[in-house]
C-alpha atoms as a PDB file:
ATOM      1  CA  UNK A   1      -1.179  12.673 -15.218  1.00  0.00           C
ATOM      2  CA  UNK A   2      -2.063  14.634 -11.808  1.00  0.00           C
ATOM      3  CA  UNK A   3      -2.563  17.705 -13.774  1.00  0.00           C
ATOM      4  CA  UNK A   4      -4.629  16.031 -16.285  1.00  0.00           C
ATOM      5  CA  UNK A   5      -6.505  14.116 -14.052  1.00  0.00           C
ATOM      6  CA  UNK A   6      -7.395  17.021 -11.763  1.00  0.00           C
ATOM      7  CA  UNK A   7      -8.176  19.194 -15.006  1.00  0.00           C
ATOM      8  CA  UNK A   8     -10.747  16.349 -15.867  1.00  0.00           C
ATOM      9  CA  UNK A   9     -12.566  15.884 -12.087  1.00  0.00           C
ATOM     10  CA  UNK A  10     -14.236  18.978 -13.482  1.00  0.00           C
ATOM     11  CA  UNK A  11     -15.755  17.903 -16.139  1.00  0.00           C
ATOM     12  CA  UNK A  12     -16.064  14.313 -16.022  1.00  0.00           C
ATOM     13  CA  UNK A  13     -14.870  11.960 -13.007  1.00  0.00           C
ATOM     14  CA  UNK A  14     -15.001   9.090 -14.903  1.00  0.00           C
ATOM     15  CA  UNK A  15     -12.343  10.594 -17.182  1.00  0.00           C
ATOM     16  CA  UNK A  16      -9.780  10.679 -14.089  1.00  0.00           C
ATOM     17  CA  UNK A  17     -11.229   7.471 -12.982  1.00  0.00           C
ATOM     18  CA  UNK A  18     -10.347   5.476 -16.877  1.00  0.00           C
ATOM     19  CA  UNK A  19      -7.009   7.434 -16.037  1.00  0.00           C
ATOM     20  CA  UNK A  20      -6.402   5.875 -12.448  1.00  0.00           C
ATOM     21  CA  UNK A  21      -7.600   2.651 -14.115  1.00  0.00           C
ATOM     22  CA  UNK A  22      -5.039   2.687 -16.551  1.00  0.00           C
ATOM     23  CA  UNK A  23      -2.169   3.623 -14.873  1.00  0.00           C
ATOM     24  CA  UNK A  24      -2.918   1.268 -11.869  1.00  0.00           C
ATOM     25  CA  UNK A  25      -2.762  -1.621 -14.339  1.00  0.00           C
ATOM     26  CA  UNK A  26       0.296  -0.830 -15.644  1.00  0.00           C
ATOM     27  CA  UNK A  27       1.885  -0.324 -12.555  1.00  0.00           C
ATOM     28  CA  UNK A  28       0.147  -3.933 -11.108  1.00  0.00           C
ATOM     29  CA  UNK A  29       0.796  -5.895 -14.220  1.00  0.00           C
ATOM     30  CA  UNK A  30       4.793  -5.337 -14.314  1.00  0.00           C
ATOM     31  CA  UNK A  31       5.821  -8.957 -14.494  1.00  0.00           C
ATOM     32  CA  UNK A  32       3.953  -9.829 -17.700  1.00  0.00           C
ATOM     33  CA  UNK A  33       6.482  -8.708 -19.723  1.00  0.00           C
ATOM     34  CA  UNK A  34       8.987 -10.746 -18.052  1.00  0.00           C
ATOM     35  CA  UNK A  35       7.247 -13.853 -16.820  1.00  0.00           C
ATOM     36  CA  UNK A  36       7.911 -15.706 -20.366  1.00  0.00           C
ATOM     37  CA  UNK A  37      11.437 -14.994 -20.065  1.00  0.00           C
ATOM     38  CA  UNK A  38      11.385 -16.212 -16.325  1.00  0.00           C
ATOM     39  CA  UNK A  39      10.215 -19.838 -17.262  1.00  0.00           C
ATOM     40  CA  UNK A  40      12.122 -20.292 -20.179  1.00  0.00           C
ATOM     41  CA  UNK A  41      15.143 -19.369 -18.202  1.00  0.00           C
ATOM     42  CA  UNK A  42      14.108 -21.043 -15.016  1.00  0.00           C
ATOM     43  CA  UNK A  43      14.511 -17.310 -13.228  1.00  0.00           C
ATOM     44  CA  UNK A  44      11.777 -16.273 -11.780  1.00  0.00           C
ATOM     45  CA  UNK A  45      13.805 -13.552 -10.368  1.00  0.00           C
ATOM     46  CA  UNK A  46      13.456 -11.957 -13.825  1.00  0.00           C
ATOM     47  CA  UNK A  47       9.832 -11.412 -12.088  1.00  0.00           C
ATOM     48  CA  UNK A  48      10.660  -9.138  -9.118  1.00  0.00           C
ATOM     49  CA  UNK A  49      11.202 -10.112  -5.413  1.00  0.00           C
ATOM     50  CA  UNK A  50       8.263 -12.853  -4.230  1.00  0.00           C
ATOM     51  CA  UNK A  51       7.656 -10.970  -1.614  1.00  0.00           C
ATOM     52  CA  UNK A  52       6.330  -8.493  -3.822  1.00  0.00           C
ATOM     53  CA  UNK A  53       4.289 -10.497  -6.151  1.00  0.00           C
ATOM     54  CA  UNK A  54       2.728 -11.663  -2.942  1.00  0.00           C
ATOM     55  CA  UNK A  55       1.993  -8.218  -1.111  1.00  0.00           C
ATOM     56  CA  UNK A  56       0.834  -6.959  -4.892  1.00  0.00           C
ATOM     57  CA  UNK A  57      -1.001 -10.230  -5.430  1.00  0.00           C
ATOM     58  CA  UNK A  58      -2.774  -9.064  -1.509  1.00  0.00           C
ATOM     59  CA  UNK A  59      -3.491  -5.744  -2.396  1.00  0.00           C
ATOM     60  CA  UNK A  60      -4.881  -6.047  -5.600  1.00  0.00           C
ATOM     61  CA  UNK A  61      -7.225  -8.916  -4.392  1.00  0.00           C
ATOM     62  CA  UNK A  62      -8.400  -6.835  -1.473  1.00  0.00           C
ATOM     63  CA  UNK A  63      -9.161  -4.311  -4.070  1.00  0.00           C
ATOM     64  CA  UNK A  64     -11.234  -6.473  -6.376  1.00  0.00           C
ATOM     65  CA  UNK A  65     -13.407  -7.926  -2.813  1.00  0.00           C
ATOM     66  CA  UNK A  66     -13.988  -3.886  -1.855  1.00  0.00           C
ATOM     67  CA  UNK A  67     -14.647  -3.335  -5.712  1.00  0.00           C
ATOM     68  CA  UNK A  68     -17.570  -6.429  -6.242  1.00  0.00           C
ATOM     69  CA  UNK A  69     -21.066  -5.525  -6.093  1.00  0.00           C
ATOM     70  CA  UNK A  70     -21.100  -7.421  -2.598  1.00  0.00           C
ATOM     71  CA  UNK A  71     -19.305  -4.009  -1.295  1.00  0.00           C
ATOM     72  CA  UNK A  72     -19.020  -1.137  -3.374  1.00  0.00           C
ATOM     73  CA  UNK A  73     -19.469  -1.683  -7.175  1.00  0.00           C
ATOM     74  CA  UNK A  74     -16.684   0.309  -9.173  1.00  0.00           C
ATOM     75  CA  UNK A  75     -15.633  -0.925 -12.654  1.00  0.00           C
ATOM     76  CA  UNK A  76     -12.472   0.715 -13.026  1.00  0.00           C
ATOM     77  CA  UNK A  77     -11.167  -0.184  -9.432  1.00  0.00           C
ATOM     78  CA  UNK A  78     -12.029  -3.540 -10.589  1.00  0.00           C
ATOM     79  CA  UNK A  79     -10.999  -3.663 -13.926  1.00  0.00           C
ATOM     80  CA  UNK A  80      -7.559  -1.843 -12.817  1.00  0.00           C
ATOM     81  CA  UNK A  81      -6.605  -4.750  -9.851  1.00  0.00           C
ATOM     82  CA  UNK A  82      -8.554  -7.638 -11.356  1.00  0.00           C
ATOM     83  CA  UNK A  83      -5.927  -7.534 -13.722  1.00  0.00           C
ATOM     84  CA  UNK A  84      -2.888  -7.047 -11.067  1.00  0.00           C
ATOM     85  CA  UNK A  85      -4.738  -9.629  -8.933  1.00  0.00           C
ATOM     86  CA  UNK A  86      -4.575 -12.379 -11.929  1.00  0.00           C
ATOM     87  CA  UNK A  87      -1.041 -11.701 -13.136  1.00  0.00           C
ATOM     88  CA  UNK A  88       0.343 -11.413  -9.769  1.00  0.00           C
ATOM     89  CA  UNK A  89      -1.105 -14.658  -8.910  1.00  0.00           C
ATOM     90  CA  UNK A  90       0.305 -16.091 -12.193  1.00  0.00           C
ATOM     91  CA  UNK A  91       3.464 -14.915 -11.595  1.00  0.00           C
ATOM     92  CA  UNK A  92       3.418 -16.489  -7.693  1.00  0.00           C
ATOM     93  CA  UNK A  93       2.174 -19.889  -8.970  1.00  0.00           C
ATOM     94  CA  UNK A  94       5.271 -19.455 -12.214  1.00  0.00           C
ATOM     95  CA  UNK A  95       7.464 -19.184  -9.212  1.00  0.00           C
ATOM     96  CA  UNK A  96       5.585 -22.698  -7.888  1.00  0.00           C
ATOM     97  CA  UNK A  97       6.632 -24.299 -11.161  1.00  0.00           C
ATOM     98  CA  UNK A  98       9.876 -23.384 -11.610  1.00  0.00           C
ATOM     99  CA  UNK A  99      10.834 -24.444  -8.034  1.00  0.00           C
ATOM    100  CA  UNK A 100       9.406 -27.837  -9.218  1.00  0.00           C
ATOM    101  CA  UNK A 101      11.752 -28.235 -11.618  1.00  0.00           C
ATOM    102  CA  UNK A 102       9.001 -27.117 -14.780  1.00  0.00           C
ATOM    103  CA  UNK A 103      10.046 -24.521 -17.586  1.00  0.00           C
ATOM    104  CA  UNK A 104      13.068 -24.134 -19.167  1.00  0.00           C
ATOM    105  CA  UNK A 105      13.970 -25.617 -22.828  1.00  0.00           C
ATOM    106  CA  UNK A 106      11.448 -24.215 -25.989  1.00  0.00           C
ATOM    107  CA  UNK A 107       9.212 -26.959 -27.307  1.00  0.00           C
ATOM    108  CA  UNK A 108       9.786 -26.770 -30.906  1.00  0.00           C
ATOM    109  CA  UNK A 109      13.649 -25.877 -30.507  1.00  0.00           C
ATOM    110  CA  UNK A 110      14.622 -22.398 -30.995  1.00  0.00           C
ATOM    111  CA  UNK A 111      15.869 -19.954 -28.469  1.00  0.00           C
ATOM    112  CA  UNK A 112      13.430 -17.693 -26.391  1.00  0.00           C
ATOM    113  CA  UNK A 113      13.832 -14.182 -27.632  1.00  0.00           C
END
């Protein structure tokens, strides 16, 4: 994506910006795959370290301040850590929950697959 994305500065930043956007929610939003698994299995290791969530959970937030209109408006800085900002704060308060004894079992009885 370097290659691509300096190809595109050329022509249209906000090509290379949708690009940045993108990738920096995918690479903010890892737990969401796992954070079903983690309460239905009382893990929330499944989630990553928590000190991760939390210093993702910082970033991303600081991001999203310095992104608002109240600083420096950019949509795709926002849109790209308003999402890490909201799962990595879901995944820190999953980690609340299952320490407190919720999750685990399926309502409805099945396995979790």
């Amino acid at each position: 994506t370097m290659i691509l994305g300096a190809a595109t500065v050329r022509t249209s930043p906000h090509v290379s910006s949708a690009i940045a956007a993108a990738v920096g929610v995918l690479m903010s939003t890892y737990p969401l795959q796992s954070m079903g698994r983690a309460y239905a299995d009382r893990n929330p290791g499944l989630m990553g370290s928590p000190a991760m969530n939390g210093a993702m959970f910082a970033c991303t937030t600081s991001w999203v301040i310095h992104a608002s209109p109240l600083v420096e408006y950019d949509v795709f800085v926002l849109t790209a850590n308003g999402a890490g900002a909201l799962v990595q704060g879901c995944a820190l308060l999953l980690r609340v929950a299952i320490a407190r004894g919720g999750g685990g079992g399926t309502a409805g009885g099945g396995e979790y697959e």
